[in-house]
PDB file of N, CA and C in Angstrom:
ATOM      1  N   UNK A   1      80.641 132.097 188.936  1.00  0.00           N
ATOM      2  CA  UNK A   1      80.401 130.820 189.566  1.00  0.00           C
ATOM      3  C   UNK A   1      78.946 130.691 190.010  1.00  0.00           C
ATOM      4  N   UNK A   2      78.203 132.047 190.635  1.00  0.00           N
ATOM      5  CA  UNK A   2      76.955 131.603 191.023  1.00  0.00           C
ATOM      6  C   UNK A   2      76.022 131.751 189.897  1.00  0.00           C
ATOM      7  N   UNK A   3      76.611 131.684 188.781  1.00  0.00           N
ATOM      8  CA  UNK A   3      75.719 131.685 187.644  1.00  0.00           C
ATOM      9  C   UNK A   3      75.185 129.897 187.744  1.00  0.00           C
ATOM     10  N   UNK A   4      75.992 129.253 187.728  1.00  0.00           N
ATOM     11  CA  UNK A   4      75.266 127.773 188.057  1.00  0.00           C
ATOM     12  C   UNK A   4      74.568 127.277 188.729  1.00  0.00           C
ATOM     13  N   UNK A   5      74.560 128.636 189.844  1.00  0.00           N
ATOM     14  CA  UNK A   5      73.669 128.179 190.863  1.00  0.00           C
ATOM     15  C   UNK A   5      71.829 128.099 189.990  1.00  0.00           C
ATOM     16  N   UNK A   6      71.770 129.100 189.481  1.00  0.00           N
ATOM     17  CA  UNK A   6      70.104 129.252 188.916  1.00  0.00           C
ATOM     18  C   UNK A   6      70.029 128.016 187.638  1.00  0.00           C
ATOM     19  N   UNK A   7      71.057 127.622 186.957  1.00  0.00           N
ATOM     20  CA  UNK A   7      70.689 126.288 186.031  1.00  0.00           C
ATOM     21  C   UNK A   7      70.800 125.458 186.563  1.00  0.00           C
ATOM     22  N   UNK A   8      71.165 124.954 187.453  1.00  0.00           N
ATOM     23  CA  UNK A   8      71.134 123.815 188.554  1.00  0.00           C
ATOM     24  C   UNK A   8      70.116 123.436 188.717  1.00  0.00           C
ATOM     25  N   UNK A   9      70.110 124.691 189.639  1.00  0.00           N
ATOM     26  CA  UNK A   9      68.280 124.720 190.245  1.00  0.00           C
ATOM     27  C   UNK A   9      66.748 124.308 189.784  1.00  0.00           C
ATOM     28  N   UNK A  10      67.172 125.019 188.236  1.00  0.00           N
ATOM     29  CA  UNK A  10      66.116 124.569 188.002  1.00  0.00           C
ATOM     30  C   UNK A  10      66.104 123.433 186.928  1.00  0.00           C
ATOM     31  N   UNK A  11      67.375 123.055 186.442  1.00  0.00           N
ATOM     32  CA  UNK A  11      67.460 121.405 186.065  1.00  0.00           C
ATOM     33  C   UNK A  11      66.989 120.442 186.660  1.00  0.00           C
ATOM     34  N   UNK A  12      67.694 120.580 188.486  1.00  0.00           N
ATOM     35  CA  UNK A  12      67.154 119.773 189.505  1.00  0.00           C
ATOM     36  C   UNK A  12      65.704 119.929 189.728  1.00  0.00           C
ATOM     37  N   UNK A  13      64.964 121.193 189.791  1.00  0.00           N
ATOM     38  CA  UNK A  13      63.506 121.356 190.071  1.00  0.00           C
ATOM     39  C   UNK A  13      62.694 120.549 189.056  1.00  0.00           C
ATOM     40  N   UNK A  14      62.913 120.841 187.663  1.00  0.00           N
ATOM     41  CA  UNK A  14      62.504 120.127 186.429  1.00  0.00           C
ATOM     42  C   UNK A  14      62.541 118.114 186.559  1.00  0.00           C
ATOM     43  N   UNK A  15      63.936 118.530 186.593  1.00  0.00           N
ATOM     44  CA  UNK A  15      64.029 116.717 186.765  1.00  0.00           C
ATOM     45  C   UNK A  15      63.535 115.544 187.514  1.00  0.00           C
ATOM     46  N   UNK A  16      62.719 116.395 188.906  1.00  0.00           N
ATOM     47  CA  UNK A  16      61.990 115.893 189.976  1.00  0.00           C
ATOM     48  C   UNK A  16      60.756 116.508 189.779  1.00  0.00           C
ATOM     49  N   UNK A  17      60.502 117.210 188.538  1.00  0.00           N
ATOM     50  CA  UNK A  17      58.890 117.527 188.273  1.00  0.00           C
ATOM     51  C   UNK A  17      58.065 118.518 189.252  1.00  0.00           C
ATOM     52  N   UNK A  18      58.668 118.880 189.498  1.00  0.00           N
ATOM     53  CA  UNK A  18      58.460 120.033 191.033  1.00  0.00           C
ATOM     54  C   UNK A  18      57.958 121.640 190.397  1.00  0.00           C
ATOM     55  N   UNK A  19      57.035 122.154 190.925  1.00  0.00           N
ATOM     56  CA  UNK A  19      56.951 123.235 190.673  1.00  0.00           C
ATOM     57  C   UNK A  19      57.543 123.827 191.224  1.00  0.00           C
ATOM     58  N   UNK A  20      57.713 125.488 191.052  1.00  0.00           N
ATOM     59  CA  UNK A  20      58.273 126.711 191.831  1.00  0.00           C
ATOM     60  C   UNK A  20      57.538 126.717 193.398  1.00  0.00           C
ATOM     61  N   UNK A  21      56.592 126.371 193.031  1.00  0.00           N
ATOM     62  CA  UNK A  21      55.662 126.900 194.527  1.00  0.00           C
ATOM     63  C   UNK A  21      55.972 125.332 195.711  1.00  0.00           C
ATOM     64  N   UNK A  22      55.821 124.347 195.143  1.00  0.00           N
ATOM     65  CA  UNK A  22      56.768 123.577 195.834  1.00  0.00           C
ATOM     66  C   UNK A  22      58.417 123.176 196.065  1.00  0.00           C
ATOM     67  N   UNK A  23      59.017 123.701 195.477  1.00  0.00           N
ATOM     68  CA  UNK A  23      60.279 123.672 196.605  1.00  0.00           C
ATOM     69  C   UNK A  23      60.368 125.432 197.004  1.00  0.00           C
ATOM     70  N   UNK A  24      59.232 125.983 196.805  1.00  0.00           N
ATOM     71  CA  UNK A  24      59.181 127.517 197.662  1.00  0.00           C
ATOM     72  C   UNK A  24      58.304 126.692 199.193  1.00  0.00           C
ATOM     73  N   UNK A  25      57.766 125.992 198.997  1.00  0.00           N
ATOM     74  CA  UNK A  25      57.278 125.372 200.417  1.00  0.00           C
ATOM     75  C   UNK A  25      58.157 124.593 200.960  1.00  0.00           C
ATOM     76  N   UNK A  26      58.628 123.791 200.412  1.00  0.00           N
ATOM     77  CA  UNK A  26      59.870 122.756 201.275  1.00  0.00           C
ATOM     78  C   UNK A  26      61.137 123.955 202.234  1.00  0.00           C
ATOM     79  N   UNK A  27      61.275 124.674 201.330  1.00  0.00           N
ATOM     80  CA  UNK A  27      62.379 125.641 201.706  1.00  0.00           C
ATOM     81  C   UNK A  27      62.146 126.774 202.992  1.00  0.00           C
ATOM     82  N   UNK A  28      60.619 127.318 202.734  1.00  0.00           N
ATOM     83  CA  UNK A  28      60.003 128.320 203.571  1.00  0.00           C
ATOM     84  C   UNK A  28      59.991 129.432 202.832  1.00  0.00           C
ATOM     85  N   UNK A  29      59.849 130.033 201.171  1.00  0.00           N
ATOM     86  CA  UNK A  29      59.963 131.011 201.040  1.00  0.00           C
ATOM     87  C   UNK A  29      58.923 130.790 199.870  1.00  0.00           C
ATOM     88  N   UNK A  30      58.989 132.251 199.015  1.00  0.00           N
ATOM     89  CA  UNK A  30      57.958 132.239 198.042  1.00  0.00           C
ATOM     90  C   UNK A  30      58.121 131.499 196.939  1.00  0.00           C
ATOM     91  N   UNK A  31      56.842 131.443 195.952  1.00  0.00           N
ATOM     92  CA  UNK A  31      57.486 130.867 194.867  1.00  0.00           C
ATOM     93  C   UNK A  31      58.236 132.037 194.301  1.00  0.00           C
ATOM     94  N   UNK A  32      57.629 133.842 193.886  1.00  0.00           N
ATOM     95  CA  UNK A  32      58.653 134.559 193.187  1.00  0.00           C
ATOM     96  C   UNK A  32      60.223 134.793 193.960  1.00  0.00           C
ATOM     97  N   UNK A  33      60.739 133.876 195.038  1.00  0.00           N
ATOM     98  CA  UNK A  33      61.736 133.940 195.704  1.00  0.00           C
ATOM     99  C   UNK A  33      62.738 132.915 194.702  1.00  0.00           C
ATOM    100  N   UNK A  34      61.583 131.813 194.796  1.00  0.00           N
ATOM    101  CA  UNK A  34      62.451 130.281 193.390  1.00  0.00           C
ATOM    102  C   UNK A  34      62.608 131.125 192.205  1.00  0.00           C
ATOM    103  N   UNK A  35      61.596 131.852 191.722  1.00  0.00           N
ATOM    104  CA  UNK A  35      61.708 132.405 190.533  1.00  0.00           C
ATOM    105  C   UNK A  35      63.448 133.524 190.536  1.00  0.00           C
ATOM    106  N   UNK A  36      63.249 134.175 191.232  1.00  0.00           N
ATOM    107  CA  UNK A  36      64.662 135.250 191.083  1.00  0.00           C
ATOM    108  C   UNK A  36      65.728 134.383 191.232  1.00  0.00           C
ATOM    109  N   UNK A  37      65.928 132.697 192.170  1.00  0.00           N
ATOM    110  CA  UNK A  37      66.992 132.331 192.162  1.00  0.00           C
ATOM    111  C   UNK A  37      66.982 132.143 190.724  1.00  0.00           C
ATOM    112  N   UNK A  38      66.313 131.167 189.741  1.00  0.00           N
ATOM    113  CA  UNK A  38      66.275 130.853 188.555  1.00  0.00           C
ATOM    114  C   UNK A  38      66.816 131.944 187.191  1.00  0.00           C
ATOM    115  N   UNK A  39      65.726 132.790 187.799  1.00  0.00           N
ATOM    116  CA  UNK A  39      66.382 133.966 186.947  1.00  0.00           C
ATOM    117  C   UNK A  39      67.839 134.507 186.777  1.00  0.00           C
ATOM    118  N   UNK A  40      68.471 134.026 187.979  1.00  0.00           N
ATOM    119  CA  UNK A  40      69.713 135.256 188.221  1.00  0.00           C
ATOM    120  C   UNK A  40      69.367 135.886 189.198  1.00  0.00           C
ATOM    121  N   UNK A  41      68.396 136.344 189.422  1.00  0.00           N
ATOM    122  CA  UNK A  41      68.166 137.861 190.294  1.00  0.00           C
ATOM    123  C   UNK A  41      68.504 137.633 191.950  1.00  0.00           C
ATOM    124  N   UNK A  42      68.371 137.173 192.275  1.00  0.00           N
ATOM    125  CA  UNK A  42      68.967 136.680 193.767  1.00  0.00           C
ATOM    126  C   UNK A  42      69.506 135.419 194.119  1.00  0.00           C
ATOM    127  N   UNK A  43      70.173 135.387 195.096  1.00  0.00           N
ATOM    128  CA  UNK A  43      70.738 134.568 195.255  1.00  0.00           C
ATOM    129  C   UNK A  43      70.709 133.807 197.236  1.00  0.00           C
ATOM    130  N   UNK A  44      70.364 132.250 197.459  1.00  0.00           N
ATOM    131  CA  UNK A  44      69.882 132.072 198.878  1.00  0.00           C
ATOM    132  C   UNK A  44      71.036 132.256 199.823  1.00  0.00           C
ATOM    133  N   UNK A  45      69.838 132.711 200.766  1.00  0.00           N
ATOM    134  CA  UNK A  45      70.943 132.367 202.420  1.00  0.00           C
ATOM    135  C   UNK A  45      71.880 130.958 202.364  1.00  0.00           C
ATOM    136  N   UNK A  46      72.560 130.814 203.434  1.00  0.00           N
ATOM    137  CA  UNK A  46      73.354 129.611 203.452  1.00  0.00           C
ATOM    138  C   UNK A  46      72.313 128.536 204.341  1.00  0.00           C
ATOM    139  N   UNK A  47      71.393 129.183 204.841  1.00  0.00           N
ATOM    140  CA  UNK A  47      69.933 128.332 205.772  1.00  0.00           C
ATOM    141  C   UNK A  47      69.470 127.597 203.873  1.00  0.00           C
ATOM    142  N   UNK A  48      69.049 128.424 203.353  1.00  0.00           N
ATOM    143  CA  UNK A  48      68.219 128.029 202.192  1.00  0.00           C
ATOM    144  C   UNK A  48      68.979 126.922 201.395  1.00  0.00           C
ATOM    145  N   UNK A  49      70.634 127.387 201.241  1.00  0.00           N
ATOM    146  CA  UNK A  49      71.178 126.548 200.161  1.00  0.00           C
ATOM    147  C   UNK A  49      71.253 125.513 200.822  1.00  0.00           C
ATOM    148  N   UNK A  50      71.023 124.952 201.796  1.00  0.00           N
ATOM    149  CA  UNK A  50      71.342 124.155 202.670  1.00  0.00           C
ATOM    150  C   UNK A  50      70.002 123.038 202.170  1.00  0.00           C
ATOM    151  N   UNK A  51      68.797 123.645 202.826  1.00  0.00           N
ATOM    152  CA  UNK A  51      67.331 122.964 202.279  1.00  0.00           C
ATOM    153  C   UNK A  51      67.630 122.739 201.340  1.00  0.00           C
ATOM    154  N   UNK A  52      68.010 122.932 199.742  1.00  0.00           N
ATOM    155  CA  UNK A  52      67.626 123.176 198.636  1.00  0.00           C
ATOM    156  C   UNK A  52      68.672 121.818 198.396  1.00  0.00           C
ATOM    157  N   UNK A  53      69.542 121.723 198.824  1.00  0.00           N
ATOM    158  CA  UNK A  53      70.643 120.822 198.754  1.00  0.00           C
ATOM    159  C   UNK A  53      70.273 119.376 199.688  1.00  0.00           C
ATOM    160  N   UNK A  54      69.372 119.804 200.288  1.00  0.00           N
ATOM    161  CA  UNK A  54      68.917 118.407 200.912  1.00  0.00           C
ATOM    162  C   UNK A  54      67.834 117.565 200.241  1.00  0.00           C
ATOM    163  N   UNK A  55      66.629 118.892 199.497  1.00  0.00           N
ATOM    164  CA  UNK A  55      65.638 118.528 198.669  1.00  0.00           C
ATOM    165  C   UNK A  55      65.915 117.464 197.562  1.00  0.00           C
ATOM    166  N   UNK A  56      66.766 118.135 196.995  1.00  0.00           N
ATOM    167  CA  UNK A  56      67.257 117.434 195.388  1.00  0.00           C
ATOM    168  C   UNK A  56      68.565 116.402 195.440  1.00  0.00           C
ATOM    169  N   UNK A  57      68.731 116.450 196.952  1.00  0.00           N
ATOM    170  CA  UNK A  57      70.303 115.486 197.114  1.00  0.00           C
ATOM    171  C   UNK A  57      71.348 115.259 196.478  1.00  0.00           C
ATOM    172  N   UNK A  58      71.897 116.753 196.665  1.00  0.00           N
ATOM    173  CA  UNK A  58      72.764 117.057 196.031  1.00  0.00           C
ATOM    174  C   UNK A  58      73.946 118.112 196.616  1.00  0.00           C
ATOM    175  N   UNK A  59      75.001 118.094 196.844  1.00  0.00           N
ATOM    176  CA  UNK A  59      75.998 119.026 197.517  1.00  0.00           C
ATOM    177  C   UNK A  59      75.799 120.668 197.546  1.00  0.00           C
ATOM    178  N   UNK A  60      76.139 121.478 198.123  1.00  0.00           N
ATOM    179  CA  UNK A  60      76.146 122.621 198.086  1.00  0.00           C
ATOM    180  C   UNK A  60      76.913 122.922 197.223  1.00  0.00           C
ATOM    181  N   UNK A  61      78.254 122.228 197.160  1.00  0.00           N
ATOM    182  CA  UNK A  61      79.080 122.851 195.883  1.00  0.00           C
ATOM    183  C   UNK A  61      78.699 122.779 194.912  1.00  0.00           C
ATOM    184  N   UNK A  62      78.145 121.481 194.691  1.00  0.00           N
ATOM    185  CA  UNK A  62      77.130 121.145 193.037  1.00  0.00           C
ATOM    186  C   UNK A  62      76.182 122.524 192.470  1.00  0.00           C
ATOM    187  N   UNK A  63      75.364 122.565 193.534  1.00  0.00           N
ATOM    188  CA  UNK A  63      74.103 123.648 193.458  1.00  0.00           C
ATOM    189  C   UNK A  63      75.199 124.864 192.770  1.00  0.00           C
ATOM    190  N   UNK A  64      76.100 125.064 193.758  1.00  0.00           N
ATOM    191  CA  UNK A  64      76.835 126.322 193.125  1.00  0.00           C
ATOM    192  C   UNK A  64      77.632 126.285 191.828  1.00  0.00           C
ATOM    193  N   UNK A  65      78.004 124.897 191.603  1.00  0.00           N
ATOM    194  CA  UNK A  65      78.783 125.206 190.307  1.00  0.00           C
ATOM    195  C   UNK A  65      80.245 124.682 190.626  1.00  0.00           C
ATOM    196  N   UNK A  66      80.650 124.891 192.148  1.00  0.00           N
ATOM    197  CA  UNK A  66      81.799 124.520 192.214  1.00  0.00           C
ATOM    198  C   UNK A  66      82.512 123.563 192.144  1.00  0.00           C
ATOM    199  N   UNK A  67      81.680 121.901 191.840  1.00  0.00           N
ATOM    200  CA  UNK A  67      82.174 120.642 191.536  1.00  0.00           C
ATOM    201  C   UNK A  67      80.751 120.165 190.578  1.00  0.00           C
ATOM    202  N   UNK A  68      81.094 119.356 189.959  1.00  0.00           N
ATOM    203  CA  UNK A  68      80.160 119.040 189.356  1.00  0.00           C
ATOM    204  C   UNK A  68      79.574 117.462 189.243  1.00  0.00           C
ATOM    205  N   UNK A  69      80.320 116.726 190.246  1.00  0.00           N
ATOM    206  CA  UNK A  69      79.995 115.612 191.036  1.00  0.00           C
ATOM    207  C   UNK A  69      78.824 115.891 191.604  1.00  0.00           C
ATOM    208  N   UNK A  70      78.055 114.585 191.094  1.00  0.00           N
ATOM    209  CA  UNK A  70      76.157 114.510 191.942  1.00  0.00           C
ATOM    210  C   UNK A  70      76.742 113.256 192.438  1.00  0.00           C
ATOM    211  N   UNK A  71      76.070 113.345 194.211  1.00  0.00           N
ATOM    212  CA  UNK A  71      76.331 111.920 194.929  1.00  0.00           C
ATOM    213  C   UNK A  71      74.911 111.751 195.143  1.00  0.00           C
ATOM    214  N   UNK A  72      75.067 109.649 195.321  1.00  0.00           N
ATOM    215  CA  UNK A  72      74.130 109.211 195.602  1.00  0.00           C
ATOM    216  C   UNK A  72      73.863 109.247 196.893  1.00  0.00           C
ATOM    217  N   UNK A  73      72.947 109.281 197.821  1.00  0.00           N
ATOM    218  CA  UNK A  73      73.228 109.165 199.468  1.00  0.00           C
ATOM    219  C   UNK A  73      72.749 107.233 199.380  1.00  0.00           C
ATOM    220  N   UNK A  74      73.453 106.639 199.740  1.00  0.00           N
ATOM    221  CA  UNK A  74      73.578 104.979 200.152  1.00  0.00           C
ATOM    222  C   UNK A  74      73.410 104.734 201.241  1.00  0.00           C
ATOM    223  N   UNK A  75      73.432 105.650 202.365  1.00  0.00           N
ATOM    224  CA  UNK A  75      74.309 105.563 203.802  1.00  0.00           C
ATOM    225  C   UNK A  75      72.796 104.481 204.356  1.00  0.00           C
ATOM    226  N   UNK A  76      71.292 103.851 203.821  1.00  0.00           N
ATOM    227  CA  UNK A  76      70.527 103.230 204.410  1.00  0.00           C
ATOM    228  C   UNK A  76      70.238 102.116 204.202  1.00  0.00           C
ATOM    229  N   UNK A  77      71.630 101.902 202.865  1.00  0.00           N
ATOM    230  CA  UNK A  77      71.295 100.426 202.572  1.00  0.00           C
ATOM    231  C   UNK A  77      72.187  99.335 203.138  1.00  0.00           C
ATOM    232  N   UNK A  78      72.054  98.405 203.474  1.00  0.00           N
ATOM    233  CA  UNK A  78      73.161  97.523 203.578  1.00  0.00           C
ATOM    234  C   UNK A  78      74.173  97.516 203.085  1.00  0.00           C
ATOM    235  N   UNK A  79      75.620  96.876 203.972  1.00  0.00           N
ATOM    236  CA  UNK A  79      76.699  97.010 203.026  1.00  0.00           C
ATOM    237  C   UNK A  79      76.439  95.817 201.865  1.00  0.00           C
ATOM    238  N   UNK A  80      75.407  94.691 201.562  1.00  0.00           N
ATOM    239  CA  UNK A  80      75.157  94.077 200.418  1.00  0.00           C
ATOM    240  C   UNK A  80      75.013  94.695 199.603  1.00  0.00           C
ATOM    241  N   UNK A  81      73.764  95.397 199.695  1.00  0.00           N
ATOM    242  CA  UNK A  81      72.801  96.236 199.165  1.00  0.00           C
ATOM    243  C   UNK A  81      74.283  97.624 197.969  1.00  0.00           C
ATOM    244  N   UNK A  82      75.252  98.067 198.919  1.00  0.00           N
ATOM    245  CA  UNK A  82      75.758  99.530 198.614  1.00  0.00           C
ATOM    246  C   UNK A  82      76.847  98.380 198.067  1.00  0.00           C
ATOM    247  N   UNK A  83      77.568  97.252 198.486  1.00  0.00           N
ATOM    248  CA  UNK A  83      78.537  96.854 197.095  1.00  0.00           C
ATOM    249  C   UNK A  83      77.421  96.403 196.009  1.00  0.00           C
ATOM    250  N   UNK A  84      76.508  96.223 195.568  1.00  0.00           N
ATOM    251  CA  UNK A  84      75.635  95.996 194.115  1.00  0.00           C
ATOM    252  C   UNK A  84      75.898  97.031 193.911  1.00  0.00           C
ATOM    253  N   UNK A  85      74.833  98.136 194.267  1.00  0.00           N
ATOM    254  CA  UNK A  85      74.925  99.810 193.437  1.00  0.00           C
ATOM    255  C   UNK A  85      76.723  99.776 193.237  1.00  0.00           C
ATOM    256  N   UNK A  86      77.795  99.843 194.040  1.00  0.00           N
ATOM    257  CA  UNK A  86      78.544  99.958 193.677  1.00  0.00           C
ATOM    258  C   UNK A  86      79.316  99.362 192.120  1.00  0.00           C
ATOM    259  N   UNK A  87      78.707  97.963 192.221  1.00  0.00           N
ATOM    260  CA  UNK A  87      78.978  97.248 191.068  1.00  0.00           C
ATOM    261  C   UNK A  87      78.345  97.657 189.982  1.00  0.00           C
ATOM    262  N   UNK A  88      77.173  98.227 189.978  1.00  0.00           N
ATOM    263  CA  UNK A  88      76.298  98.350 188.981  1.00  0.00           C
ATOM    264  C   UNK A  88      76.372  99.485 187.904  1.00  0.00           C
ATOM    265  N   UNK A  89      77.451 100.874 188.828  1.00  0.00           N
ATOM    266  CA  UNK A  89      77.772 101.431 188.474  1.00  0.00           C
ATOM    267  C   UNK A  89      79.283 101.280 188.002  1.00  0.00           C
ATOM    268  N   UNK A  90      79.798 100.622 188.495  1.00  0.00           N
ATOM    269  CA  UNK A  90      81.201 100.330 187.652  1.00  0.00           C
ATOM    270  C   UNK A  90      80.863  99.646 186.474  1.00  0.00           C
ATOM    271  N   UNK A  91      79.938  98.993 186.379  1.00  0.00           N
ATOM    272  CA  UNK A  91      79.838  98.098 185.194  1.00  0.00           C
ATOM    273  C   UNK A  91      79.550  99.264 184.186  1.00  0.00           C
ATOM    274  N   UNK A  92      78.514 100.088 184.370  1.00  0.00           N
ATOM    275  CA  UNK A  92      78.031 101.019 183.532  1.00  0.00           C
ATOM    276  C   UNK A  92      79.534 101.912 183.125  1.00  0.00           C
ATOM    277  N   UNK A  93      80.129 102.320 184.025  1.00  0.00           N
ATOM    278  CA  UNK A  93      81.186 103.369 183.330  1.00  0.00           C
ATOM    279  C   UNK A  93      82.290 102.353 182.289  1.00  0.00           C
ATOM    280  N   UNK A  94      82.367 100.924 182.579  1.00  0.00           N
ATOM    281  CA  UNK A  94      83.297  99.964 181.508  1.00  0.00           C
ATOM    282  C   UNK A  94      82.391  99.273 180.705  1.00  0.00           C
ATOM    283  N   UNK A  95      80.959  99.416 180.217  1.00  0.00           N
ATOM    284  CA  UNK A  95      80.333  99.516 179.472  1.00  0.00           C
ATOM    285  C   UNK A  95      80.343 100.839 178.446  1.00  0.00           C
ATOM    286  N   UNK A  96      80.323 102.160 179.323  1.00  0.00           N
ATOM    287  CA  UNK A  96      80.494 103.442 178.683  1.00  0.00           C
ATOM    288  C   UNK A  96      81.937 103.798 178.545  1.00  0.00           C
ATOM    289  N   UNK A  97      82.717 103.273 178.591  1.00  0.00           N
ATOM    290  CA  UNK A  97      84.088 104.100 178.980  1.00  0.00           C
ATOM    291  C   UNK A  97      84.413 105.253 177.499  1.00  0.00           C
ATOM    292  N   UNK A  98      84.164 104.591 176.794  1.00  0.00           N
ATOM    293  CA  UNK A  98      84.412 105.964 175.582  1.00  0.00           C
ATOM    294  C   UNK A  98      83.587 106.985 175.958  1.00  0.00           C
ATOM    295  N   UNK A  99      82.627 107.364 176.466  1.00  0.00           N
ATOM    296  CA  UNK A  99      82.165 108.120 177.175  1.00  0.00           C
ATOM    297  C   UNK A  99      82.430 109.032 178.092  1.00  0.00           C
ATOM    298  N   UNK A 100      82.556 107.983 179.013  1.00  0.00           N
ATOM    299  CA  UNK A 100      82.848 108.664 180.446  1.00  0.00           C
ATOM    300  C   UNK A 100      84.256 108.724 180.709  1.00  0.00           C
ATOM    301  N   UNK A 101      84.850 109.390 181.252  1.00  0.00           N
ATOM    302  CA  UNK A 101      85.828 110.197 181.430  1.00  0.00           C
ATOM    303  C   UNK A 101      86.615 110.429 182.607  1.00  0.00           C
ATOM    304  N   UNK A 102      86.002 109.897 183.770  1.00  0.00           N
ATOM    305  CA  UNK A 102      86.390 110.106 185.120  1.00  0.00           C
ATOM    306  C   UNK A 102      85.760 109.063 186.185  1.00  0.00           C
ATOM    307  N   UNK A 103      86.254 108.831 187.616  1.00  0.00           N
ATOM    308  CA  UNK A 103      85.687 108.542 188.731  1.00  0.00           C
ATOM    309  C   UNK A 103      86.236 106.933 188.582  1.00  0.00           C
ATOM    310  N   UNK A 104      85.471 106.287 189.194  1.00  0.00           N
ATOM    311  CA  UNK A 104      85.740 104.793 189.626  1.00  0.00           C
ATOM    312  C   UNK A 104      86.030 103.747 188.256  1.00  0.00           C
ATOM    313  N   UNK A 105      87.420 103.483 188.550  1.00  0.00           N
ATOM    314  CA  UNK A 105      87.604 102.265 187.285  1.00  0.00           C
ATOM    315  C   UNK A 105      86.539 101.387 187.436  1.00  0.00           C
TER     316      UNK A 105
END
């Protein structure tokens, strides 16, 4: 299971264009600290997975592998504002539905 933790990581690091040495600063640790999570070779405190999960906004279980649900955080927009995104994304999954496979009709 914590094998997902290091492709996660650095999917999420990649996908936000981030180097090693910056989310080794957001977090408080080195960059060869990002590097061993990536690698396999170690694995973070529950302080760290915590940062790391706030950085890339994304669950702790995600990071680990154990769900594979990514949430959006909404909680600053209006409730106008969060039924659109809501709509916008339903439209997309009954646009995609041969596709997609799960979550909100």
């Amino acid at each position: 299971m914590l094998a997902f933790f290091s492709i996660h990581l650095k999917q999420l690091r990649v996908a936000k264009k981030l180097t090693q040495s910056q989310v080794a600063d957001f977090v408080g640790v080195s960059r060869s600290v990002i590097s061993a999570y990536e690698n396999d070779m170690r694995y973070p405190s529950y302080e760290i997975l915590i940062h790391l999960s706030m950085l890339f906004g994304v669950s702790t279980d995600y990071l680990l592998g154990i769900e594979n649900r990514r949430y959006l955080d909404i909680s600053d927009l209006s409730t106008e504002e969060a039924a659109a995104v809501y709509e916008m994304v339903r439209l997309f999954r009954l646009n995609h539905s041969d596709t997609y496979k799960g979550g909100i009709p």
